[in-house]
Protein backbone atom coordinates (compact mmCIF):
# COMPACT_ATOMS: atom_id res chain seq x y z
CA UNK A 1 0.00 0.00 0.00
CA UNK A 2 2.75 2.09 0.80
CA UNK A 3 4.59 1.59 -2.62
CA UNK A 4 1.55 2.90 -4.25
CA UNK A 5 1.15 6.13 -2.37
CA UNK A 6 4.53 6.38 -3.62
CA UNK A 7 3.96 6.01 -7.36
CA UNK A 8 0.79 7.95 -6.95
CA UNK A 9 2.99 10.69 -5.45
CA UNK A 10 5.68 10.15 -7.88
CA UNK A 11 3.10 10.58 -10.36
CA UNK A 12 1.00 13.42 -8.98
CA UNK A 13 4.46 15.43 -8.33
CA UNK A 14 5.23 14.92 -12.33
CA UNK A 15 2.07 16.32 -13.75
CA UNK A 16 1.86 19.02 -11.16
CA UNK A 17 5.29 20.03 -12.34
CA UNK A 18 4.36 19.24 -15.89
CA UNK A 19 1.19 21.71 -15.66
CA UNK A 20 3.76 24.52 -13.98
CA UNK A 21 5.95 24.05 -17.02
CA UNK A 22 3.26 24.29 -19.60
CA UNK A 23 1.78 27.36 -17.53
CA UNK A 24 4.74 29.10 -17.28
CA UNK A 25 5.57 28.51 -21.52
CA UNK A 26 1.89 29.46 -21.85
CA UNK A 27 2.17 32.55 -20.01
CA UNK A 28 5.32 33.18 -20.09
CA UNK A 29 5.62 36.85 -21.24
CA UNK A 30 2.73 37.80 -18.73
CA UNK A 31 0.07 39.00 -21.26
CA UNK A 32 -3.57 37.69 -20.80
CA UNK A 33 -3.65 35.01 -23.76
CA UNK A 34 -7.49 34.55 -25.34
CA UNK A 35 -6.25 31.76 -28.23
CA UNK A 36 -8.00 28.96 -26.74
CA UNK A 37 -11.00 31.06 -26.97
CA UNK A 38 -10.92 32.81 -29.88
CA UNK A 39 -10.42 28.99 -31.65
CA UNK A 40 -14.09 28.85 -30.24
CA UNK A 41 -15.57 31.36 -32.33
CA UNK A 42 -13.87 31.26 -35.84
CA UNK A 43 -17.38 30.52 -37.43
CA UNK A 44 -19.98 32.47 -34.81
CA UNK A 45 -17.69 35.65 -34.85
CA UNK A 46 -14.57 35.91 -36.33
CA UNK A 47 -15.75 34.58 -40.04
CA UNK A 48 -19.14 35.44 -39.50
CA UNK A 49 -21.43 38.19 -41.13
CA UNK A 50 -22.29 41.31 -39.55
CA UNK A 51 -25.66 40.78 -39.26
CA UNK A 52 -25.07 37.06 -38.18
CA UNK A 53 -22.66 38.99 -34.87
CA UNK A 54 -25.37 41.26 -34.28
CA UNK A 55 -27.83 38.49 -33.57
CA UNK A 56 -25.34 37.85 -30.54
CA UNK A 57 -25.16 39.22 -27.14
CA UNK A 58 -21.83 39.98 -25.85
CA UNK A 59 -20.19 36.59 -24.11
CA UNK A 60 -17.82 35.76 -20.77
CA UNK A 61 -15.67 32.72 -21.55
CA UNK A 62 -12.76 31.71 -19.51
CA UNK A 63 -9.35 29.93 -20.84
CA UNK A 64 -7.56 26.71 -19.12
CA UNK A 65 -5.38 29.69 -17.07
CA UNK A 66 -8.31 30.60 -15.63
CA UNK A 67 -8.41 34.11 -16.91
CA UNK A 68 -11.57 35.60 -17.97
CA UNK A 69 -12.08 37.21 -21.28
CA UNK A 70 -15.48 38.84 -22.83
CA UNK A 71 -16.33 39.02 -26.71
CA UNK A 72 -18.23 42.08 -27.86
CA UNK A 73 -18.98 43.78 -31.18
CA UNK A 74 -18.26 47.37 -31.56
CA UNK A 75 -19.44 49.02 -34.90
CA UNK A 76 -18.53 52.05 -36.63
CA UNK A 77 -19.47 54.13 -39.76
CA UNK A 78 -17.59 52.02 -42.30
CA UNK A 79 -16.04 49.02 -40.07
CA UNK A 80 -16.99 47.10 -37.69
CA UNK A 81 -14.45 45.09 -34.94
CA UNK A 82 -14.76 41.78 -32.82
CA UNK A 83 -13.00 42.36 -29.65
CA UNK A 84 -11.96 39.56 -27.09
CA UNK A 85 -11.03 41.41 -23.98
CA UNK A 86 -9.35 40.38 -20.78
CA UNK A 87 -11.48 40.96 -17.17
CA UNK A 88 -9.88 43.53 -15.36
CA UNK A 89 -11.15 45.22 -11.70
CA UNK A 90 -11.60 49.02 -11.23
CA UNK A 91 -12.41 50.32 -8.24
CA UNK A 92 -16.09 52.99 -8.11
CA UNK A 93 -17.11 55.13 -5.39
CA UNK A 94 -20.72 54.57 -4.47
CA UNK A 95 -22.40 57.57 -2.72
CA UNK A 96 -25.48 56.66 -0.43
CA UNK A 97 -27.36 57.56 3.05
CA UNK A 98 -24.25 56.29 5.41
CA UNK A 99 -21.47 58.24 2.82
CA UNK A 100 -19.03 56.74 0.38
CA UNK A 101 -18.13 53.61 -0.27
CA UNK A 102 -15.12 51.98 -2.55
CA UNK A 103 -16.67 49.26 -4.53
CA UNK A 104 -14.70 46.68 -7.11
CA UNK A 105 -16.27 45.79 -10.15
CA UNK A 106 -15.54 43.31 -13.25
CA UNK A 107 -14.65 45.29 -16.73
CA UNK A 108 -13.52 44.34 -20.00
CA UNK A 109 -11.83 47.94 -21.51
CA UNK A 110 -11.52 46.76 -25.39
CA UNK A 111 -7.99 48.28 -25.40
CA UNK A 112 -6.69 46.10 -21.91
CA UNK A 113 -3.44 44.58 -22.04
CA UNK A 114 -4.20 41.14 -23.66
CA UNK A 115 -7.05 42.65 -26.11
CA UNK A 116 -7.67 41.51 -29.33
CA UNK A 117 -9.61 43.62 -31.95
CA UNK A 118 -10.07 42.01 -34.94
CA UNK A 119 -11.46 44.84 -37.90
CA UNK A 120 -13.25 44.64 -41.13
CA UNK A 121 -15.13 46.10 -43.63
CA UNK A 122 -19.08 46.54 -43.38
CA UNK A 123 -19.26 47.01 -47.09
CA UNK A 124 -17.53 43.35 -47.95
CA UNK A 125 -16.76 42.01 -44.71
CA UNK A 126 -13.03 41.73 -45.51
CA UNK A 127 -10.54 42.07 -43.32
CA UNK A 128 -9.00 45.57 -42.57
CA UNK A 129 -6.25 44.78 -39.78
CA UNK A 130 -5.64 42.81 -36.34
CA UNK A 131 -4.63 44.68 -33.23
CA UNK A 132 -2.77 42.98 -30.24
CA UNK A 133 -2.33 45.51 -27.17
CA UNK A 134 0.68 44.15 -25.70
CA UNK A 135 1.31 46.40 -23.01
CA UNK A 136 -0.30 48.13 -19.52
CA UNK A 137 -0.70 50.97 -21.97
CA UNK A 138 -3.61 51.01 -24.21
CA UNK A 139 -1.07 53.13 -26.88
CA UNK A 140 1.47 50.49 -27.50
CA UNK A 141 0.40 47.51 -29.60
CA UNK A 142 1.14 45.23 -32.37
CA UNK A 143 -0.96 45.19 -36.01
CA UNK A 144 -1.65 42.95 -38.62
CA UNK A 145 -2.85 43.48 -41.78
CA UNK A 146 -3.66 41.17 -44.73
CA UNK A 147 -0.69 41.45 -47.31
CA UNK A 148 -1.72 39.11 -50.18
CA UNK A 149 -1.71 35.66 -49.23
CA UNK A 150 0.49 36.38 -46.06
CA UNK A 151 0.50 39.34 -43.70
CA UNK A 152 2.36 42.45 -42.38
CA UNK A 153 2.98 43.88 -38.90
CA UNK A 154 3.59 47.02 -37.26
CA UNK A 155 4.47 47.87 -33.67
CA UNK A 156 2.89 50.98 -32.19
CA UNK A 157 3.61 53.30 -29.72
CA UNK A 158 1.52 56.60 -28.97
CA UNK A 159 1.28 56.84 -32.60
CA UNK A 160 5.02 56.35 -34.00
CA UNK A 161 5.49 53.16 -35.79
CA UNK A 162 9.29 51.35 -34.30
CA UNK A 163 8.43 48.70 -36.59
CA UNK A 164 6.41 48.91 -39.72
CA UNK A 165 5.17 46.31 -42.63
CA UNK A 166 7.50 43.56 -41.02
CA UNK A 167 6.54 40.69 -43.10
CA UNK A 168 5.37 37.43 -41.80
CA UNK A 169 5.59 34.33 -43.44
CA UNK A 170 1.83 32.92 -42.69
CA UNK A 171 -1.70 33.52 -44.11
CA UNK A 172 -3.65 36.63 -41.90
CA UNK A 173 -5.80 34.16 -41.28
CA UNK A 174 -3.76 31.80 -38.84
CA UNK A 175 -3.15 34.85 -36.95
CA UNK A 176 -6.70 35.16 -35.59
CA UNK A 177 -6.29 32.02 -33.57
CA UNK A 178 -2.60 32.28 -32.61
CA UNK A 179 -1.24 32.58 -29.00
CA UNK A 180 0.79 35.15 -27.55
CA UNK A 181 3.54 32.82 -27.45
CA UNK A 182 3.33 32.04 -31.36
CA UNK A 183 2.76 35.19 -32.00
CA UNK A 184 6.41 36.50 -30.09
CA UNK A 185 7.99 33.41 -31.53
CA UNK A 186 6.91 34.44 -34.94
CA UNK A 187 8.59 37.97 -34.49
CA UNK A 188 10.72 38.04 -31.80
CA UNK A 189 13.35 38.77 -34.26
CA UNK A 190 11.85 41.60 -35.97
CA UNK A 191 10.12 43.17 -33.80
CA UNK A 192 10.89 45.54 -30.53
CA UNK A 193 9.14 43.47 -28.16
CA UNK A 194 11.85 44.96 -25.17
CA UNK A 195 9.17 48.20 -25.25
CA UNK A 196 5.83 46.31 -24.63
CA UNK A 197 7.05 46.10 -20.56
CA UNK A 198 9.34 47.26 -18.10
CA UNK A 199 11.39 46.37 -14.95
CA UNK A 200 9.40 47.28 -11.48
CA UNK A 201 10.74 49.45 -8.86
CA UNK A 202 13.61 51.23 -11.24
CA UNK A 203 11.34 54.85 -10.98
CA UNK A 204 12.16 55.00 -7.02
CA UNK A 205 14.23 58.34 -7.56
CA UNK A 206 12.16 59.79 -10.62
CA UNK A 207 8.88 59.73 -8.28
CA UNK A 208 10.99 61.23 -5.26
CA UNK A 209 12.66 64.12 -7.64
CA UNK A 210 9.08 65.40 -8.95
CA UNK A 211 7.67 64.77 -5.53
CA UNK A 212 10.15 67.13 -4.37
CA UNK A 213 10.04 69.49 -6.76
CA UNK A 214 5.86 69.91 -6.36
CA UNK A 215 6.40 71.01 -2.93
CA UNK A 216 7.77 73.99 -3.70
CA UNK A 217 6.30 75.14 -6.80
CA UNK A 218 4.15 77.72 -4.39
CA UNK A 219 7.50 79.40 -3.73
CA UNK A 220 8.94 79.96 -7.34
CA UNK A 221 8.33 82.84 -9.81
CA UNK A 222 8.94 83.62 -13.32
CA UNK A 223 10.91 86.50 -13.54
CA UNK A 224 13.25 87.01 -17.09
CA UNK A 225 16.52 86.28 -17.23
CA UNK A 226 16.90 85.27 -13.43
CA UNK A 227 18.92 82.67 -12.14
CA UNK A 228 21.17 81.96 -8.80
CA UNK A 229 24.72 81.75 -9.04
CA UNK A 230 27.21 79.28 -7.18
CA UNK A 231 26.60 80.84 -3.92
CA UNK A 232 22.82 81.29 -3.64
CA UNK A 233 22.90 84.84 -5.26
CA UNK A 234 20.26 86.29 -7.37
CA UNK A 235 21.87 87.06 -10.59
CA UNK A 236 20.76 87.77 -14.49
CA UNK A 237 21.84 84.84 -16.82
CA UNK A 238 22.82 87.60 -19.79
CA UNK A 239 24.78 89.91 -18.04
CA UNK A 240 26.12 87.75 -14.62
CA UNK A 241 25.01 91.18 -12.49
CA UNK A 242 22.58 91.46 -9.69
CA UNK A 243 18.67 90.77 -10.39
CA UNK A 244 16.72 92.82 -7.90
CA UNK A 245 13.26 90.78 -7.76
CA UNK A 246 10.22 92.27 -8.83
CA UNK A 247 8.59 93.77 -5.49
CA UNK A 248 5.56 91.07 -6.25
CA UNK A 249 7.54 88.67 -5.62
CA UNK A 250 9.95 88.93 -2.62
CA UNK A 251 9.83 86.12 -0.31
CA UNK A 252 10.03 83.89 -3.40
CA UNK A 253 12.66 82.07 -5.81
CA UNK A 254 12.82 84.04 -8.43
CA UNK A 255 13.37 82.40 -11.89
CA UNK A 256 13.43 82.09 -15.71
CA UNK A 257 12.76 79.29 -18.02
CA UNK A 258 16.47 77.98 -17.93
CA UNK A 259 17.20 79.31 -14.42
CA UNK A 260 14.29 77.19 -13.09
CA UNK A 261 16.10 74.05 -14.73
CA UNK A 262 19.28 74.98 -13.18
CA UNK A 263 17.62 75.58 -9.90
CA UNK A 264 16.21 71.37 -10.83
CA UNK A 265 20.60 70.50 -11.33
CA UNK A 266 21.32 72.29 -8.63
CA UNK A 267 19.50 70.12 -5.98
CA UNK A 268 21.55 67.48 -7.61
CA UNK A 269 25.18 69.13 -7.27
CA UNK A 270 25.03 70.78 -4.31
CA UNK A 271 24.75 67.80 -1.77
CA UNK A 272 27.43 66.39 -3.34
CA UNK A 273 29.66 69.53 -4.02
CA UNK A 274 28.94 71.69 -1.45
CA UNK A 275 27.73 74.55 -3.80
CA UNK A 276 25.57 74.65 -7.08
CA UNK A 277 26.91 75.45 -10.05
CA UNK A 278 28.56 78.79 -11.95
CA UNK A 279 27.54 80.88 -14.47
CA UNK A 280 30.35 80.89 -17.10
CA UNK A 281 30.63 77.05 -17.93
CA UNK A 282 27.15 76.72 -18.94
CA UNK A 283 26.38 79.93 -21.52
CA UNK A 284 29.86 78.19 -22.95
CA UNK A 285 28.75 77.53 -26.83
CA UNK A 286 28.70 73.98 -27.79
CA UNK A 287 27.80 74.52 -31.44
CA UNK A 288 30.42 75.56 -34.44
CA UNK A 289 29.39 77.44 -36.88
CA UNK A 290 31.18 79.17 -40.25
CA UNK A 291 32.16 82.26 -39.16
CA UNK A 292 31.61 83.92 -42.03
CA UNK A 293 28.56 82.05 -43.29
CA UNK A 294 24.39 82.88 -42.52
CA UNK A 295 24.28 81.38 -39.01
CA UNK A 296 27.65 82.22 -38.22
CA UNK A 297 27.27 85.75 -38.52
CA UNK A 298 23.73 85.51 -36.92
CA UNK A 299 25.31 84.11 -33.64
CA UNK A 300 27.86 87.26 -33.86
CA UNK A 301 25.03 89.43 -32.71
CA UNK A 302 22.44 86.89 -30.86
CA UNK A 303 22.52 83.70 -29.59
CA UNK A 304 20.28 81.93 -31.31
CA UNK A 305 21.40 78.07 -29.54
CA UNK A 306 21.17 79.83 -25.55
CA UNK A 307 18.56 76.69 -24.18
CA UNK A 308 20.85 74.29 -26.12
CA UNK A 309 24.39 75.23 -24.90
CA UNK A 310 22.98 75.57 -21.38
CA UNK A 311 21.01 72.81 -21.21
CA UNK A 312 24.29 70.36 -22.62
CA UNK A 313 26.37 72.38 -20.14
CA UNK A 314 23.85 71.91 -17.35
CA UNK A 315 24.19 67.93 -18.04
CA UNK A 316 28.26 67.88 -18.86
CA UNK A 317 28.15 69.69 -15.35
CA UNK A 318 25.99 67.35 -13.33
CA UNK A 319 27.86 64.28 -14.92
CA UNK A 320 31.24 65.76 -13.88
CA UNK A 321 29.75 66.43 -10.14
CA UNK A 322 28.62 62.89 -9.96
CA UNK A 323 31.77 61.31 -11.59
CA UNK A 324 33.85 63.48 -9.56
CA UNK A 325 36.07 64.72 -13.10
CA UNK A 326 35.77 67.67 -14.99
CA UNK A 327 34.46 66.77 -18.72
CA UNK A 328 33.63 68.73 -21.28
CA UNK A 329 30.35 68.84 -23.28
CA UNK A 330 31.59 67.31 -26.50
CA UNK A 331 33.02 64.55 -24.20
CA UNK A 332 29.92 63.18 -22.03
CA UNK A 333 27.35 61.65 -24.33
CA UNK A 334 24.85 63.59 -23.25
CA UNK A 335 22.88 63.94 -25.74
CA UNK A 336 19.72 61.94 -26.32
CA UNK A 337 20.54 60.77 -30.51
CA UNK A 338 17.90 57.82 -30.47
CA UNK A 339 16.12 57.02 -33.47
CA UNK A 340 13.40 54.42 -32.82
CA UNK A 341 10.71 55.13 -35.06
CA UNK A 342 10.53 54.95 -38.86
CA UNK A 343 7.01 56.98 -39.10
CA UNK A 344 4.13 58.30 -37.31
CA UNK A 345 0.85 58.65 -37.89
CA UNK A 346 -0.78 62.47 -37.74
CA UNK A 347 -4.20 63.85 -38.94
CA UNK A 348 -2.24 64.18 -42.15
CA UNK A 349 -1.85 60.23 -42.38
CA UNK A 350 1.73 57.96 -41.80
CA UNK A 351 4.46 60.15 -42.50
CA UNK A 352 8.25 59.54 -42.16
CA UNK A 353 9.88 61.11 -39.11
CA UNK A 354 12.87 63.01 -39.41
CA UNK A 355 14.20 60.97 -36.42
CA UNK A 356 17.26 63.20 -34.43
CA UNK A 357 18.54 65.94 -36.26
CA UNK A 358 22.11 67.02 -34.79
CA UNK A 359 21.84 70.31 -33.00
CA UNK A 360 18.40 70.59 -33.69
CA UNK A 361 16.63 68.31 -31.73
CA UNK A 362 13.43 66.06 -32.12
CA UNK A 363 10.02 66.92 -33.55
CA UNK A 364 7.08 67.04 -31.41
CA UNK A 365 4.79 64.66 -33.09
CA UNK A 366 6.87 61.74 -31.74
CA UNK A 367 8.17 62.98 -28.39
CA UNK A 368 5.51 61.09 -26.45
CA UNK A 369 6.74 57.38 -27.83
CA UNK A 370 10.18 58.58 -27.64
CA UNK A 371 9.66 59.16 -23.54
CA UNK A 372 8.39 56.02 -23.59
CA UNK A 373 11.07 54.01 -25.07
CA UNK A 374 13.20 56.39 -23.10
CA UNK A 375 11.49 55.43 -19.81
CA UNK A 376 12.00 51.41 -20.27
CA UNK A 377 15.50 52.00 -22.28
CA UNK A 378 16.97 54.32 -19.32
CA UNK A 379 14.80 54.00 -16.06
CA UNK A 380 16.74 56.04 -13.78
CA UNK A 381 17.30 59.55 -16.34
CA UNK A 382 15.09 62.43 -16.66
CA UNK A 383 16.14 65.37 -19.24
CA UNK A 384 16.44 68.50 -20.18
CA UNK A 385 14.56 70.14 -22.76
CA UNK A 386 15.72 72.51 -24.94
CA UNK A 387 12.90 74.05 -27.26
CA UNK A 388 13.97 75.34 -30.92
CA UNK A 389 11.08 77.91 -32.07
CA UNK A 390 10.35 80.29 -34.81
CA UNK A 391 11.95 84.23 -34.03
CA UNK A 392 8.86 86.42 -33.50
CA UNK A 393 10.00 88.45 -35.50
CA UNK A 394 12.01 87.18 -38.66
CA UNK A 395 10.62 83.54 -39.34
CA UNK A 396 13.93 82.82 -41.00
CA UNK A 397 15.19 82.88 -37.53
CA UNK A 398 15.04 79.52 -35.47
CA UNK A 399 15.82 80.43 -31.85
CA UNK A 400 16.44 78.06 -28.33
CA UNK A 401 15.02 80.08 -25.93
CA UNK A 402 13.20 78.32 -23.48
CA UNK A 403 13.97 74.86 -21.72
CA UNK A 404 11.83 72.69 -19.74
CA UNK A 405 12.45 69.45 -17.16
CA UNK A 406 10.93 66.01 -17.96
CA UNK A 407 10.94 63.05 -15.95
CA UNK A 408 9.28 60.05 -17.75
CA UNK A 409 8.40 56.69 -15.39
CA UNK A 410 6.03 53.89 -14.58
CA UNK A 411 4.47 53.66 -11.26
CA UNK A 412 3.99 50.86 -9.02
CA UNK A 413 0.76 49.84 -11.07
CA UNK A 414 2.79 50.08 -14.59
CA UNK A 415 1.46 53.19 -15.67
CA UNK A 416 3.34 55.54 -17.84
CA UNK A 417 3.77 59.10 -16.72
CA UNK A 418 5.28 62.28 -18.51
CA UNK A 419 6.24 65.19 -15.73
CA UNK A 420 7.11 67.99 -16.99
CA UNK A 421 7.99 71.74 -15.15
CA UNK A 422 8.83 74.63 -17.05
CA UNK A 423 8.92 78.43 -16.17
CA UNK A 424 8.73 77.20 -12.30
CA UNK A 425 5.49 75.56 -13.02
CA UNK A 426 4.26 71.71 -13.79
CA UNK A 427 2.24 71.40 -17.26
CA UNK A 428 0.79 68.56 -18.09
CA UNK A 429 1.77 66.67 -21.32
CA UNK A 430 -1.14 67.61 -23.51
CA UNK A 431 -0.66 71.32 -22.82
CA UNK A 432 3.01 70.68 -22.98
CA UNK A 433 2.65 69.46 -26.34
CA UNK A 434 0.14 72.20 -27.20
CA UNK A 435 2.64 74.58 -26.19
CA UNK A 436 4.54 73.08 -28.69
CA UNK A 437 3.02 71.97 -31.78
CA UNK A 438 1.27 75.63 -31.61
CA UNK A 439 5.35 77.54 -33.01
CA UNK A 440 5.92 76.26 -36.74
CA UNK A 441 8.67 74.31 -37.24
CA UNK A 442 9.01 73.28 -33.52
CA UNK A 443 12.15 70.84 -32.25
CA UNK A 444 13.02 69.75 -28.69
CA UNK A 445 16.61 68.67 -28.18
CA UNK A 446 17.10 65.91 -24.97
CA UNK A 447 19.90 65.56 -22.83
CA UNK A 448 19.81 63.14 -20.13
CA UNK A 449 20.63 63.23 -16.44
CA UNK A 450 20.94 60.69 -13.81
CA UNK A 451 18.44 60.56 -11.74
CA UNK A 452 19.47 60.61 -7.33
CA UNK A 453 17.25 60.54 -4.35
CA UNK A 454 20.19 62.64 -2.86
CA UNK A 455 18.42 65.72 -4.00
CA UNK A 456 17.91 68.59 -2.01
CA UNK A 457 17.16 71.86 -4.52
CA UNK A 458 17.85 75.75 -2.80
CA UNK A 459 15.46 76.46 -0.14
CA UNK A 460 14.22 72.63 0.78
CA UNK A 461 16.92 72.55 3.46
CA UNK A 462 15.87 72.62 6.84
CA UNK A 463 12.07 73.79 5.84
């Protein structure tokens, strides 16, 4: 009797181990998988008419993983889409007699992380495209589209394509009912799958740095050309004299666009060096131009790069601190010089990005994906932002005047956040990127900094 607890044992321990290894392979890259379900319905939804769907009600169906899914129709002017959407809980507030109450409630967004939404056409029923949402945030996923007798691919983030019409070697088709798994095997090669997730608890000092900066937004104001020099003095950035403060605003921190971002490096350098930093280093020009030629002679008589050199000098500077060694700009790497889009898609259709343009910067229509590939690519940076508009008046002239301070990071819950402060306020990212798109001819130029939880900015201490 013994010997065949044993064997039952023996056995029992192999397929409980055998289940954990399938599990694991079948769930292996942590997205909510629907392909056992979605083999279900080839005929009563995926292949079926529109009128046939609409006959349906929506339906709950569960997979051997035990994860719940729901399949709903969702129609629009010209197409119509089959979605097959993981169950996810949201809390509600619930008012009544005794007050308010925190309920939690099933839902099934149609853009979760694990959705499927399968497209066509109402007018012949053919296909249109495939979309696989493959991370936390409903603006990154993957799409297929019929190519043929095979099928394409594109990988999506906030709009900007970092993969576009990868081929695939099998029928659109097969795709409908193919697994997560299959699906990364299938394109693991060709396509960035490192920016559909990130690595928890790497935003620790990002959080603490705009936490800390929030608290004393109340105390700042704009005032031009105002900074504070290496000893705490009130100074103008164009001339290095005193800056007597407007009588409104004594009691306060008194600064500019780029003096408010070296207030933000200061809270970095000064634990570590005892002071914050000087003046001269960082109006130091880190762009050559012919002397005799257009822009040459247009520096002569006004900087037209004064956000760019100080915002490279600013980083070269905060590097050196941290390194404890002097380097110079051209030496540090500072620069942010990624290019991980090919296109992106605007109200005028999929255009071709210009990608980084030396001295010049980004253009706005992509900075939101590029923060976000920034975010998982270099977790504990933030950057400066140096903001290349149109001259008011010549609009010949292209002019960095004004910088900004952005800290990109997921929280504990794997959402994406963009915070960015500028002029001694916090924007959010739509009006940041109003602010922006609003100048023709707009660029933002990145340079990176490390983030530190050793940051104490002028006027935190011993509040």
């Amino acid at each position: 009797m013994k010997s065949c607890k044993k064997i039952f044992a023996a056995v029992f321990s192999a397929a409980a181990l055998l289940m954990s290894s399938l599990y694991a392979e079948y769930n292996s890259l942590g997205i909510p998988d629907s392909a056992e379900i979605r083999k279900t319905i080839v005929d009563s939804w995926l292949n079926q008419d529109l009128e046939g769907i609409r006959m349906q009600n929506s339906q709950i169906r569960a997979n051997k993983a035990g994860e719940i899914f729901q399949i709903s129709l969702e129609e629009q002017s010209d197409v119509f889409a089959v979605y097959v959407s993981p169950r996810t809980q949201i809390n509600i507030d619930v008012y009544d007699s005794t007050g308010v109450h925190t309920v939690t409630e099933d839902a099934y967004p149609v853009n979760a992380f694990g959705s499927w939404m399968y497209v066509r056409s109402k007018d012949d029923g053919k296909p249109e495209y495939l979309r696989l949402y493959v991370a936390k945030n409903s603006d990154v996923y993957i799409q297929f589209k019929p190519h043929k007798n095979v099928s394409t691919c594109d990988f999506v983030i906030f709009n900007s394509f970092a993969a576009q019409n990868v081929p695939l070697g099998i029928p659109f088709e097969k795709l409908l009912t193919s697994s997560v798994q299959e699906i990364y095997n299938l394109t693991k090669n060709s396509l960035p799958w490192n920016y559909s997730g990130h690595i928890q608890n790497q935003y620790e000092s990002n959080i603490l740095m705009v936490k800390t900066i929030r608290t004393y937004l109340k105390d700042i104001a704009y005032e031009n050309d105002a900074m504070y020099d290496e000893t705490g003095k009130s100074i103008s950035i164009t001339t290095g004299t005193s800056h007597i403060p407007e009588e409104r605003n004594k009691g306060k921190l008194v600064l500019s666009s780029c003096g408010f971002v070296k207030w933000v490096v200061d809270g970095l350098v000064d634990p570590i060096a005892g002071s914050y930093l000087k003046r001269g280093p960082l109006i130091e020009s880190t762009v050559e131009y012919n002397p005799t030629g257009y822009q040459g002679n247009l520096n002569n008589s006004f900087n037209t790069n004064f956000s760019l050199d100080w915002t490279r000098n600013l980083a070269a500077a905060a590097l050196s601190v941290r390194a404890k060694r002097t380097y110079l700009y051209k030496d540090t790497g500072v620069d942010v010089t990624v290019e991980p889009f090919t296109a992106v898609y605007t109200s005028k259709g999929v255009t071709n990005t210009a990608g980084y343009i030396k001295n010049t910067g980004y253009q706005p229509d992509n900075l939101k994906a590029l923060l976000y590939v920034l975010a998982i690519t270099e977790p504990d940076y933030f950057y400066l932002a140096a903001i290349r508009q149109t001259d008011r008046k010549s609009s010949e002239v292209k002019v960095f005047n004004d910088a900004a301070v952005i800290f990109p990071f997921f929280d504990k819950n794997g959402t994406f956040h963009i915070s960015v402060f500028m002029d001694g306020e916090e924007l959010k990212y739509n009006d940041f990127e109003k602010y922006l798109v609003k100048s023709k001819d707009c660029f933002v130029h990145l340079t990176r900094i490390k983030t530190s939880s050793n940051f104490y900015p002028m006027g935190l201490k011993g509040r």
